[in-house]
C-alpha atoms as a PDB file:
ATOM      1  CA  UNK A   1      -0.527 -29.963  37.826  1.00  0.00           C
ATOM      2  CA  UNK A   2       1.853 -31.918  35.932  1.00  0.00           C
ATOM      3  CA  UNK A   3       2.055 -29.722  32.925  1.00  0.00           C
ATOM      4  CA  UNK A   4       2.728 -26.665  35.145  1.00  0.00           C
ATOM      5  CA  UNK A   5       5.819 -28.538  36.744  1.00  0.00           C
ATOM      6  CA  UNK A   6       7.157 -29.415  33.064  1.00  0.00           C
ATOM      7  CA  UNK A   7       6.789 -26.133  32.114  1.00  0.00           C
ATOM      8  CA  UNK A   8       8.576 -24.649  35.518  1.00  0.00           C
ATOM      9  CA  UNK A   9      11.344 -27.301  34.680  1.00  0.00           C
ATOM     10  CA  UNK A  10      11.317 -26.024  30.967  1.00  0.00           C
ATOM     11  CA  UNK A  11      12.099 -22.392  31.604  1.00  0.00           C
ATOM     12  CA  UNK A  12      14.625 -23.337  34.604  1.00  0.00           C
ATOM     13  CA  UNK A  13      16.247 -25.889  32.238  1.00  0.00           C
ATOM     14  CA  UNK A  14      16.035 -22.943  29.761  1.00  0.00           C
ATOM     15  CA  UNK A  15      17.347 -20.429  32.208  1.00  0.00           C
ATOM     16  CA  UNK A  16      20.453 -22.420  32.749  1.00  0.00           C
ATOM     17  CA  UNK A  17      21.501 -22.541  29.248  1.00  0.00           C
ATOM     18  CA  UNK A  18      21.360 -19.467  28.481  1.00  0.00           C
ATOM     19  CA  UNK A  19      23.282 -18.472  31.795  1.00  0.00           C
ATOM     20  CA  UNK A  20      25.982 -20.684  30.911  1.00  0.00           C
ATOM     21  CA  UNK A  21      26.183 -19.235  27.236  1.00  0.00           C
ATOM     22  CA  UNK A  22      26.703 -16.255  28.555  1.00  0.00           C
ATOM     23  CA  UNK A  23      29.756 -17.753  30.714  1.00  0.00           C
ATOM     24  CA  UNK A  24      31.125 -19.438  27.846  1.00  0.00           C
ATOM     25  CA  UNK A  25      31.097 -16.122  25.546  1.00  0.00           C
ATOM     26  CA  UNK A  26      32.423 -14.235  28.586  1.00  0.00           C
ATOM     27  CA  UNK A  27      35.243 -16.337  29.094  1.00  0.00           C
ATOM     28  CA  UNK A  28      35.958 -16.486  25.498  1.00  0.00           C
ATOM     29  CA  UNK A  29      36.616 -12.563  25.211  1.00  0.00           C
ATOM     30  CA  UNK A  30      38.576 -12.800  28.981  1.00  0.00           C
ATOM     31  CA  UNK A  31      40.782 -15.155  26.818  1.00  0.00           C
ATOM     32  CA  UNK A  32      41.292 -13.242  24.039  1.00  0.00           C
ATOM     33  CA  UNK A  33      41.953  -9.648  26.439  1.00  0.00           C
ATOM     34  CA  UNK A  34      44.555 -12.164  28.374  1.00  0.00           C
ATOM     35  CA  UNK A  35      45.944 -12.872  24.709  1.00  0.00           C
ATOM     36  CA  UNK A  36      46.360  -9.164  23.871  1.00  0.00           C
ATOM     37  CA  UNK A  37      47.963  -8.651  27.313  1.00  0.00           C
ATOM     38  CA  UNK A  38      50.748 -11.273  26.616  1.00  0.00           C
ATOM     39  CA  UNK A  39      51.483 -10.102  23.288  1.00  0.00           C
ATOM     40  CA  UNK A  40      52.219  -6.814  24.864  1.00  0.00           C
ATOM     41  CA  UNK A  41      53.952  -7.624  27.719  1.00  0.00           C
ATOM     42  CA  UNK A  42      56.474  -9.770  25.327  1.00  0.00           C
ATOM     43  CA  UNK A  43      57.369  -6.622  23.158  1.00  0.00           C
ATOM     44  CA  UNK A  44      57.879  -4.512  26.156  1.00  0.00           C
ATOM     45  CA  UNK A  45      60.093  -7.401  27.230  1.00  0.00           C
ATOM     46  CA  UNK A  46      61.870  -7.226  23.909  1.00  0.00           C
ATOM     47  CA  UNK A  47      61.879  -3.521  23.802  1.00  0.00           C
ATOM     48  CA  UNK A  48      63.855  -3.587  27.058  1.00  0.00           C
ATOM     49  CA  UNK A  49      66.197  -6.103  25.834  1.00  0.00           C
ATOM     50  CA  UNK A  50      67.032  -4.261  23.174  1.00  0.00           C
ATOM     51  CA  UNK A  51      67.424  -0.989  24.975  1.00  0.00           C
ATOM     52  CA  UNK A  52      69.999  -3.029  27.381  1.00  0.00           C
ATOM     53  CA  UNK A  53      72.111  -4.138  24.589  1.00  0.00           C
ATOM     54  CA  UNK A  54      72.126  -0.464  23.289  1.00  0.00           C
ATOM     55  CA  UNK A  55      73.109   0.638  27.107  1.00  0.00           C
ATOM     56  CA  UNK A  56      75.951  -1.754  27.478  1.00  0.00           C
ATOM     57  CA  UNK A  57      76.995  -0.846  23.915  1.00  0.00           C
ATOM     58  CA  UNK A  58      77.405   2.500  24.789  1.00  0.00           C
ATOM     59  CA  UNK A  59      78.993   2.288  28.154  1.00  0.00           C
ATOM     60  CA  UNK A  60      81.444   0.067  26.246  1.00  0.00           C
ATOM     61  CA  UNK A  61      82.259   2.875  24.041  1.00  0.00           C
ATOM     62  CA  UNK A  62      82.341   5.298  26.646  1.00  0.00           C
ATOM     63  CA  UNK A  63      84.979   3.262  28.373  1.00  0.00           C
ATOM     64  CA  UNK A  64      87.171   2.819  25.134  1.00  0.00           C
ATOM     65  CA  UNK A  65      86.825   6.732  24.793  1.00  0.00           C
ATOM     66  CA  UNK A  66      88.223   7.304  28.439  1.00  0.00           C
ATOM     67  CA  UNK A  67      91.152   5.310  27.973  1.00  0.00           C
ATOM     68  CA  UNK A  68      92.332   7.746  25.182  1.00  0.00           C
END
């Protein structure tokens, strides 16, 4: 009787750790998709920066051209 309730806690002890490996390696790769993510939305961000500058640039020489 008492091995069978050593071995029940075994494999539930065992259960457990591999259930919370498999947490830890999915929340690894969530990190590194969340990683990716950033590092795309920052060069969109700078992308539109840039193409602002450009924009204001260009309305700046539109406006020197009207005033000929």
């Amino acid at each position: 009787m008492l091995i069978k309730k050593l071995i029940g806690l075994i494999l539930i002890l065992g259960f457990f750790v591999m259930a919370c490996k498999d947490t830890k390696k999915e929340q690894e790769e969530l990190n590194q998709k969340l990683e990716q993510i950033e590092a795309v939305e920052t060069a969109v961000d700078s992308t539109l920066n840039a193409v602002n500058e450009k924009a204001e640039q260009v309305e700046e020489l539109i406006k020197e051209l009207d005033s000929i």
